[in-house]
Protein backbone atom coordinates (compact mmCIF):
# COMPACT_ATOMS: atom_id res chain seq x y z
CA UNK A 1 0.00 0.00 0.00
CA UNK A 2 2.87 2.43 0.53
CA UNK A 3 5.04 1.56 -3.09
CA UNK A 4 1.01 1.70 -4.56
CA UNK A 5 0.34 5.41 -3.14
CA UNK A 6 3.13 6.61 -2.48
CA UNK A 7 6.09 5.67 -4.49
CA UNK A 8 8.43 8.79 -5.43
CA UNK A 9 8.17 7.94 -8.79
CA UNK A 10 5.36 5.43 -9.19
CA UNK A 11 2.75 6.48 -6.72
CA UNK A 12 -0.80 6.79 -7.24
CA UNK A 13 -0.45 10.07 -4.95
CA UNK A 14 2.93 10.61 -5.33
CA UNK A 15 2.95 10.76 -9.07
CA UNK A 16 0.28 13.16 -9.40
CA UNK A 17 -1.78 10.61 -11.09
CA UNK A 18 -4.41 10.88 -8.75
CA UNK A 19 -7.88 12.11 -9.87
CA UNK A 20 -10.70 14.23 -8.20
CA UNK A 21 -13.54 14.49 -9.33
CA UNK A 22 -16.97 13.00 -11.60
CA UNK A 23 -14.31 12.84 -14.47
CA UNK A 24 -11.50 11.22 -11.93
CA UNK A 25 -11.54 8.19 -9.32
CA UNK A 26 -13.95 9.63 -6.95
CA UNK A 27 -14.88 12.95 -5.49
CA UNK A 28 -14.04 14.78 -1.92
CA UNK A 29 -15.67 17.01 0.08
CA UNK A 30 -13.19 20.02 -1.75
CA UNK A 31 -13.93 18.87 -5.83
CA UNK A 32 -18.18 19.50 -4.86
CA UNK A 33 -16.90 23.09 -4.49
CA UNK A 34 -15.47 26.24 -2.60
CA UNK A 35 -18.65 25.94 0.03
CA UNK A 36 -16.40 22.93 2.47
CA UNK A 37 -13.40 25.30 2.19
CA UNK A 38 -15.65 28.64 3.16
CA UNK A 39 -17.32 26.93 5.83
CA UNK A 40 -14.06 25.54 7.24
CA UNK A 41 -12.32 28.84 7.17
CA UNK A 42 -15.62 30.16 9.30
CA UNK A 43 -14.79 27.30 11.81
CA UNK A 44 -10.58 28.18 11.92
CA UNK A 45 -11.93 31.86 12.25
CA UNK A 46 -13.84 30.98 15.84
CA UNK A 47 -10.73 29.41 16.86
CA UNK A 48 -8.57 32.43 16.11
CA UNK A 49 -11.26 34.34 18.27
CA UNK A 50 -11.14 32.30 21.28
CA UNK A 51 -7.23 32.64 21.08
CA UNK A 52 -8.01 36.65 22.11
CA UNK A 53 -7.22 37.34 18.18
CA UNK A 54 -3.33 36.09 18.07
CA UNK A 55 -0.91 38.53 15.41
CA UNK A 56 0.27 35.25 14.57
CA UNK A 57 -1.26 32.10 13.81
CA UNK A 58 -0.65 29.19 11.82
CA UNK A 59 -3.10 27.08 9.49
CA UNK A 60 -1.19 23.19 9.24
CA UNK A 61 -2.68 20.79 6.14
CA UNK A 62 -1.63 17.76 5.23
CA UNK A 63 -2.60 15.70 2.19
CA UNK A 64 -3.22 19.01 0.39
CA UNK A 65 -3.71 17.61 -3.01
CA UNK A 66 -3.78 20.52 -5.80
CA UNK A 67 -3.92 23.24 -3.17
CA UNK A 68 -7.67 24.08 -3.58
CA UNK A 69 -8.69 24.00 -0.30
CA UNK A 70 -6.01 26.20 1.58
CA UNK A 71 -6.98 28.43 -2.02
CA UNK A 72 -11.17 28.32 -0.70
CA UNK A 73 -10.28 28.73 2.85
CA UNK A 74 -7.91 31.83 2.11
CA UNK A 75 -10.23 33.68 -0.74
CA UNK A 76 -13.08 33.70 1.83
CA UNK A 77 -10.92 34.81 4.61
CA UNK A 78 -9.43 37.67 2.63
CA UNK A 79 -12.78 38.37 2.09
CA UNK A 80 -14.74 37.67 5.79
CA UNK A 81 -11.98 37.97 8.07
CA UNK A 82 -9.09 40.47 6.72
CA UNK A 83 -7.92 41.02 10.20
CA UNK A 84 -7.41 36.96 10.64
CA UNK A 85 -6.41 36.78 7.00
CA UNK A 86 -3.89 39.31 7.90
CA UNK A 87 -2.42 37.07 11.28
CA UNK A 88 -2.21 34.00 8.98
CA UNK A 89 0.15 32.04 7.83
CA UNK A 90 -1.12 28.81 5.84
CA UNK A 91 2.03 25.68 6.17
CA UNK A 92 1.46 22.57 3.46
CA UNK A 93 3.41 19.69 4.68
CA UNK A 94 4.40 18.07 1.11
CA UNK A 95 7.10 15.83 0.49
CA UNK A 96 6.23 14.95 -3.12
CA UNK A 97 7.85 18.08 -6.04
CA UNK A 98 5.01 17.41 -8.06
CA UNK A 99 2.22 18.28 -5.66
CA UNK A 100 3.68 21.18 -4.77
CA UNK A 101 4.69 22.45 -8.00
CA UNK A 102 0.77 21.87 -8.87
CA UNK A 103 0.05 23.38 -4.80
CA UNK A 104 2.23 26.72 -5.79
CA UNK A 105 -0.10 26.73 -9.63
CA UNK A 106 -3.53 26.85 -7.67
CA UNK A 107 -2.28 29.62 -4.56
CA UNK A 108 -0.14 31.81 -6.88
CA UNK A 109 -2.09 34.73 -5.68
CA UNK A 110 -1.67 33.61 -2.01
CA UNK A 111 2.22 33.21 -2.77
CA UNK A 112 2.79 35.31 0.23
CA UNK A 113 0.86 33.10 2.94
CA UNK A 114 1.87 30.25 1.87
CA UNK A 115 4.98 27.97 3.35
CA UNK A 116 6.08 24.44 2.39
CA UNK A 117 7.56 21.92 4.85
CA UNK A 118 8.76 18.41 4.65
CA UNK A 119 7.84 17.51 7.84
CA UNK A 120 6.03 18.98 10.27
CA UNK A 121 7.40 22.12 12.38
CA UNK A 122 5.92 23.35 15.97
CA UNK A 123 2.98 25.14 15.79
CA UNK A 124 0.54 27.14 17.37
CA UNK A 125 -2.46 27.29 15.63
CA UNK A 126 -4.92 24.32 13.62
CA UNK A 127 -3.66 21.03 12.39
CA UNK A 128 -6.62 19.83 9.18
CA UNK A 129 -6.69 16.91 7.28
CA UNK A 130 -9.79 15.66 4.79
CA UNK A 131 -9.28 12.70 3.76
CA UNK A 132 -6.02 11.65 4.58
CA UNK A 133 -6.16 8.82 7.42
CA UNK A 134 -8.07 6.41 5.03
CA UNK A 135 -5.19 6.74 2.36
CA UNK A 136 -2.20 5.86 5.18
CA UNK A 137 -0.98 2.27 4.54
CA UNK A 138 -2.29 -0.62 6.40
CA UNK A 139 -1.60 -3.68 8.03
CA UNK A 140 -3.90 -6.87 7.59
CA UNK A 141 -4.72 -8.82 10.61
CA UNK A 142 -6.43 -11.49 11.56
CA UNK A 143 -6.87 -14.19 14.15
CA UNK A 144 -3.32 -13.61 14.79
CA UNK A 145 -2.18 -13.73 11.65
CA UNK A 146 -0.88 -10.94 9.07
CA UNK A 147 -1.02 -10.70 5.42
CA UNK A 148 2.35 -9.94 3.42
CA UNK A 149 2.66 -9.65 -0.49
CA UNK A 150 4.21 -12.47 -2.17
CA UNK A 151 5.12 -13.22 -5.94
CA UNK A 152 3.96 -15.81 -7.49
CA UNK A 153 5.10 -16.11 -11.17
CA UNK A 154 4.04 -12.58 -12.72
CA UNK A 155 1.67 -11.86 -10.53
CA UNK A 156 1.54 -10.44 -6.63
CA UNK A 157 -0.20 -12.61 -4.06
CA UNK A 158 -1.60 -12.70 -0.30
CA UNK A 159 1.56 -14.76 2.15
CA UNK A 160 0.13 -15.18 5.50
CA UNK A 161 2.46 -14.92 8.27
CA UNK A 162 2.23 -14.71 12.21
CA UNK A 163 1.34 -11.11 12.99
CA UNK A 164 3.67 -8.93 15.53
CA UNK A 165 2.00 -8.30 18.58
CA UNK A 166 3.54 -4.97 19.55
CA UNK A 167 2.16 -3.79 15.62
CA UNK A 168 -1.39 -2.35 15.52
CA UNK A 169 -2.87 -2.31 12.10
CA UNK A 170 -3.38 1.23 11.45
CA UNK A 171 0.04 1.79 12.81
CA UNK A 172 0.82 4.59 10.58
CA UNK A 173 -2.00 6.37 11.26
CA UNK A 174 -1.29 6.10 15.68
CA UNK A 175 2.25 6.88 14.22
CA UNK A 176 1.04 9.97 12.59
CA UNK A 177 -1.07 11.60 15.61
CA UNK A 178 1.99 10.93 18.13
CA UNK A 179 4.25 13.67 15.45
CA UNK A 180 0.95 16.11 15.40
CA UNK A 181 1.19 15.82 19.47
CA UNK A 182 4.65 16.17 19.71
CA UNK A 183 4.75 19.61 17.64
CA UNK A 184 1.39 21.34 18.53
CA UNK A 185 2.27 23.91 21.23
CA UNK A 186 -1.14 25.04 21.50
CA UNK A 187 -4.44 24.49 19.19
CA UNK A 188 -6.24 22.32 17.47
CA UNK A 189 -6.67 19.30 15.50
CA UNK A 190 -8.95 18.85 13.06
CA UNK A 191 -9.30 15.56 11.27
CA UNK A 192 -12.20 14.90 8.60
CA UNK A 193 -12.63 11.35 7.24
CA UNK A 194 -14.90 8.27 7.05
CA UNK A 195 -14.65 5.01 9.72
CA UNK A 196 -16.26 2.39 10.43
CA UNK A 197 -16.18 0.09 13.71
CA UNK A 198 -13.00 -1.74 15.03
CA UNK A 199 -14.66 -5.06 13.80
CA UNK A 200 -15.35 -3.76 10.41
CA UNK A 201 -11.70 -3.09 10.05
CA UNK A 202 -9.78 -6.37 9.65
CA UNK A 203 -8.28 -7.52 6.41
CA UNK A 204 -10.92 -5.16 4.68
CA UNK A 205 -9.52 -2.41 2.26
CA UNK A 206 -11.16 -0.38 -0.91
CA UNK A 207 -9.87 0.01 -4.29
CA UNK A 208 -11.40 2.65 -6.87
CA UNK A 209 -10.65 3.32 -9.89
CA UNK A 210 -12.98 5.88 -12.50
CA UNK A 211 -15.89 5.05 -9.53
CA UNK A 212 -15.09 1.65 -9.72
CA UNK A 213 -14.57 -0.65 -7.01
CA UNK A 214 -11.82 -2.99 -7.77
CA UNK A 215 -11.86 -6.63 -6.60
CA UNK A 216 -7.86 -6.58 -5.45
CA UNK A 217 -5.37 -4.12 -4.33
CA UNK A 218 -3.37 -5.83 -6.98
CA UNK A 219 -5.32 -4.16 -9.87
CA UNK A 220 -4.03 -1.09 -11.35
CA UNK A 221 -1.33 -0.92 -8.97
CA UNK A 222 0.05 3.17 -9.03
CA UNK A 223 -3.24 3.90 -10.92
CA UNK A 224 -5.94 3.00 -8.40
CA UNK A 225 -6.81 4.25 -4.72
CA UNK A 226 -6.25 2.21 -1.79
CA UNK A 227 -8.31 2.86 1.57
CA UNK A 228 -9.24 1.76 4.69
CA UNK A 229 -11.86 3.47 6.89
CA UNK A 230 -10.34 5.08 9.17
CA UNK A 231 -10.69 3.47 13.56
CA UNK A 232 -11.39 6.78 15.01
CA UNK A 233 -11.36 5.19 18.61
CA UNK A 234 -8.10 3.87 18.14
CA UNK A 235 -6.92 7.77 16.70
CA UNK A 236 -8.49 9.15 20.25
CA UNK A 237 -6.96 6.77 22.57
CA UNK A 238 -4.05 7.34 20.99
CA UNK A 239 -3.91 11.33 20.97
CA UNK A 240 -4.95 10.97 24.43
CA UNK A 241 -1.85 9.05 25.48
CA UNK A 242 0.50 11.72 24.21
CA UNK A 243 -1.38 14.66 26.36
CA UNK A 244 -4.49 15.44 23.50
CA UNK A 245 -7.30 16.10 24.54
CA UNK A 246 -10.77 15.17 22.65
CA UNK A 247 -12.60 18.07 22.19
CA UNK A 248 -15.05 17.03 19.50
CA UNK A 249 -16.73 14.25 17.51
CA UNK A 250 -19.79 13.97 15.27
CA UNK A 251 -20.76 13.12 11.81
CA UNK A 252 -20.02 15.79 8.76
CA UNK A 253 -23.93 16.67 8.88
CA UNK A 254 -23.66 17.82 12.39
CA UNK A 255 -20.33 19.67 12.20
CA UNK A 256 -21.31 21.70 9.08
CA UNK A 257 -24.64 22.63 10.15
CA UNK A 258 -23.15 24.11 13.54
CA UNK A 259 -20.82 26.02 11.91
CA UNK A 260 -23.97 27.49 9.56
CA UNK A 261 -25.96 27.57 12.54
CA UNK A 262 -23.62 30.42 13.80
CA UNK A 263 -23.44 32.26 10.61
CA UNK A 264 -26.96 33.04 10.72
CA UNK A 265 -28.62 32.69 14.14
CA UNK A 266 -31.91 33.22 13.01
CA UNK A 267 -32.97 30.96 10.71
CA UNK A 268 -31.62 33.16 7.92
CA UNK A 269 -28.11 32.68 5.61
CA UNK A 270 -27.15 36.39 6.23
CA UNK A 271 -25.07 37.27 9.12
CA UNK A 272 -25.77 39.00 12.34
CA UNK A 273 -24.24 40.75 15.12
CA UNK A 274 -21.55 39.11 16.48
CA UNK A 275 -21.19 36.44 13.45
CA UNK A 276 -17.65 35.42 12.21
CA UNK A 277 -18.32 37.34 8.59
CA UNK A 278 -21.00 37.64 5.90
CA UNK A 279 -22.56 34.12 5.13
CA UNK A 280 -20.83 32.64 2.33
CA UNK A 281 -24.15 31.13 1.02
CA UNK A 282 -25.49 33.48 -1.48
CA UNK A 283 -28.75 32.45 -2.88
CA UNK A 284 -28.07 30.67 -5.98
CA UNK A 285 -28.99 26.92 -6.95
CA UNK A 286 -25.26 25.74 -7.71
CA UNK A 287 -24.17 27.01 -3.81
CA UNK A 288 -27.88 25.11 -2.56
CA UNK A 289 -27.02 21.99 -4.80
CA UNK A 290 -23.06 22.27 -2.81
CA UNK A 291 -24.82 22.40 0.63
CA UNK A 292 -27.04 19.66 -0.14
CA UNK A 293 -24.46 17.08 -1.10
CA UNK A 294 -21.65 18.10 1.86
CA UNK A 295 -24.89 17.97 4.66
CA UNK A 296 -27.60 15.37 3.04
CA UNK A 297 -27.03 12.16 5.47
CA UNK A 298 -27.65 10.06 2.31
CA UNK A 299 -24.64 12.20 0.09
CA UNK A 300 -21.57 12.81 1.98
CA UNK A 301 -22.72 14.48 5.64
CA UNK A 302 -23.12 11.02 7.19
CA UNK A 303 -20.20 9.25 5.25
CA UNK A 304 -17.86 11.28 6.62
CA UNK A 305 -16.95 11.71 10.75
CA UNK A 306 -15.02 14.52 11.95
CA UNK A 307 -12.41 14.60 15.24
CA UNK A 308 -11.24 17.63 17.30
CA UNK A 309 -8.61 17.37 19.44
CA UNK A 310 -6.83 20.17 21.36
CA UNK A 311 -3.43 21.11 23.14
CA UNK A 312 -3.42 23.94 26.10
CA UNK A 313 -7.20 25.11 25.18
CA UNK A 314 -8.64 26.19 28.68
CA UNK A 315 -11.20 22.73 29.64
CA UNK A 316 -13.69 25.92 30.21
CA UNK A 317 -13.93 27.00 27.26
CA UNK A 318 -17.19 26.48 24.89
CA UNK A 319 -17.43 24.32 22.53
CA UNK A 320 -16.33 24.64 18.81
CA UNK A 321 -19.33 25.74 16.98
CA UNK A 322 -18.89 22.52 14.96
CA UNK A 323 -20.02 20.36 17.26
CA UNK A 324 -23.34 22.38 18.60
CA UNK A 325 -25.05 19.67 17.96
CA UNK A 326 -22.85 16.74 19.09
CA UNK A 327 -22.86 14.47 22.08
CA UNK A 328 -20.16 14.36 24.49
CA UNK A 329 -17.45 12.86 22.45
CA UNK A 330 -16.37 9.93 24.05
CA UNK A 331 -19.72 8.55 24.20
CA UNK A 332 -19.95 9.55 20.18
CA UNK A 333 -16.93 7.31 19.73
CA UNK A 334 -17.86 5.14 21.81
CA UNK A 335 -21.22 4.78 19.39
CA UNK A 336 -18.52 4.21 16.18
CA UNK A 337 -17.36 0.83 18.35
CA UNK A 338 -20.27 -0.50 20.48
CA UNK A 339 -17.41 -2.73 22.36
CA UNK A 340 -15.78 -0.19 23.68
């Protein structure tokens, strides 16, 4: 799974050869349009109020793709916010020269917010990912036992060996969320995604191709995606051991419709007294057709979870409009894994 996504020269990520949209391999919350990046920005802008309005403050993504998201987030800031557009600085943590020479095409006009890292730096601000713990590689075990690729002739095959004990499956992914706690000074995280129960997990992974499912991870290797829903429990517990703290969890229906909820407080798109910025939902049946898809619980609002998790946030403070309408998170995860 890592040589399939992410091989420097090969890689279905790496390469560039991945494709967004109807006309590509599938479609993310940022290819149904700017509406996910404008509301987001909304959401970063609360945060940059409750931190009393910082000079300085950092927006973190990783798995950035093309760029158009930080480009959405940024337009409606300059727009909404200018005194947080002003304070921000906007890092893309890309190892791979293509995506960022095709990251530096789509910001050109935000040249001068814009950083590039390797790795990840410390920060004081917002760690966000969409869609980027379902694409980190995988382990497959089960009863004990773990799945290796083999060779058999021409063609790559399933080996079953005994599994390591001391290796979780998702390894990669617990790896990842000990760096983002080891370099967040103060903030948040915010990770958007889809998961499924710890049960559901085992030996189960999706390939897509053109909006294809693909029987075997063997197909199309380098020209087909490779997932696995993502064990949000597992993420928690884990951000928890390395001094995280879980500050929100719901479904992507629930954490958008907060964040609207507070750019219009009366039942109306246009903003009010005390709002974050004008609505960025002008009347218009394209921007209707967006909200529909990212919200409807039978499109994308109910596919897709989202996790907040904080550093040195005050335990008083309010909740992130986001998750208005959420449960106390722990029982929410605790809902993804019944077991639990």
């Amino acid at each position: 799974m890592q040589q399939a996504l992410y091989h420097p020269e090969h890689g279905y990520y790496s390469s560039g050869r991945c494709a967004i949209g109807r006309k590509g391999d599938y479609f993310t919350n940022v290819s149904v349009g700017p509406l996910f990046g404008q509301l987001l920005a909304a959401q970063f802008t609360e945060i940059w109020e409750q931190f009393c309005r910082p000079d300085h403050f950092v927006i973190v993504e990783e798995g950035a793709h093309d760029g158009q998201f930080a480009c959405d987030v940024l337009e409606s800031l300059q727009k909404r916010a200018p005194e947080f557009f002003e304070a921000l600085r906007y890092q893309i943590v890309e190892p791979f020269p293509i995506l960022k020479e095709r990251q530096s095409r789509t910001l050109e006009l935000f040249r001068d917010k814009i950083e590039w890292r390797d790795s990840l730096q410390p920060f004081v601000g917002v760690h966000f990912s969409n869609e980027l713990l379902d694409t980190m590689p995988v382990r497959l075990i089960s009863g004990g036992r773990e799945k290796f690729v083999g060779v058999d002739g021409d063609k790559f095959i399933f080996v079953e060996r005994p599994a390591n004990e001391n290796m979780k499956f998702n390894q990669a992914a617990l790896d990842w969320i000990e760096r983002i706690a080891a370099n967040l000074q103060r903030g948040y995280v915010i990770a958007i995604d889809y998961g499924r129960s710890g049960a559901e997990f085992l030996g189960h992974v999706q390939v897509r191709a053109r909006h294809r499912s693909l029987d075997s991870p063997f197909e199309q290797i380098g020209h087909a995606d490779i997932t696995m829903h993502v064990d949000w429990p597992s993420i928690a517990e884990r951000a928890q051991a390395n001094g995280l703290r879980v500050a929100g969890f719901t479904d992507q229906h629930h954490f958008l419709a907060g964040v609207l909820s507070e750019l219009g407080r009366s039942g109306s798109l246009e903003a009010t007294a005390g709002d974050w910025g004008p609505s960025p939902l002008p009347d218009s049946p394209k921007m209707k057709r967006e909200l529909q898809t990212l919200l409807h619980p039978e499109m994308l609002g109910r596919a897709f979870q989202v996790l907040a998790l904080s550093e040195n946030v005050d335990f008083a403070a309010p909740k992130l409009a986001g998750f208005k309408f959420a449960g106390e998170p722990d029982a929410a995860l605790a809902l993804i894994d019944p077991s639990r």
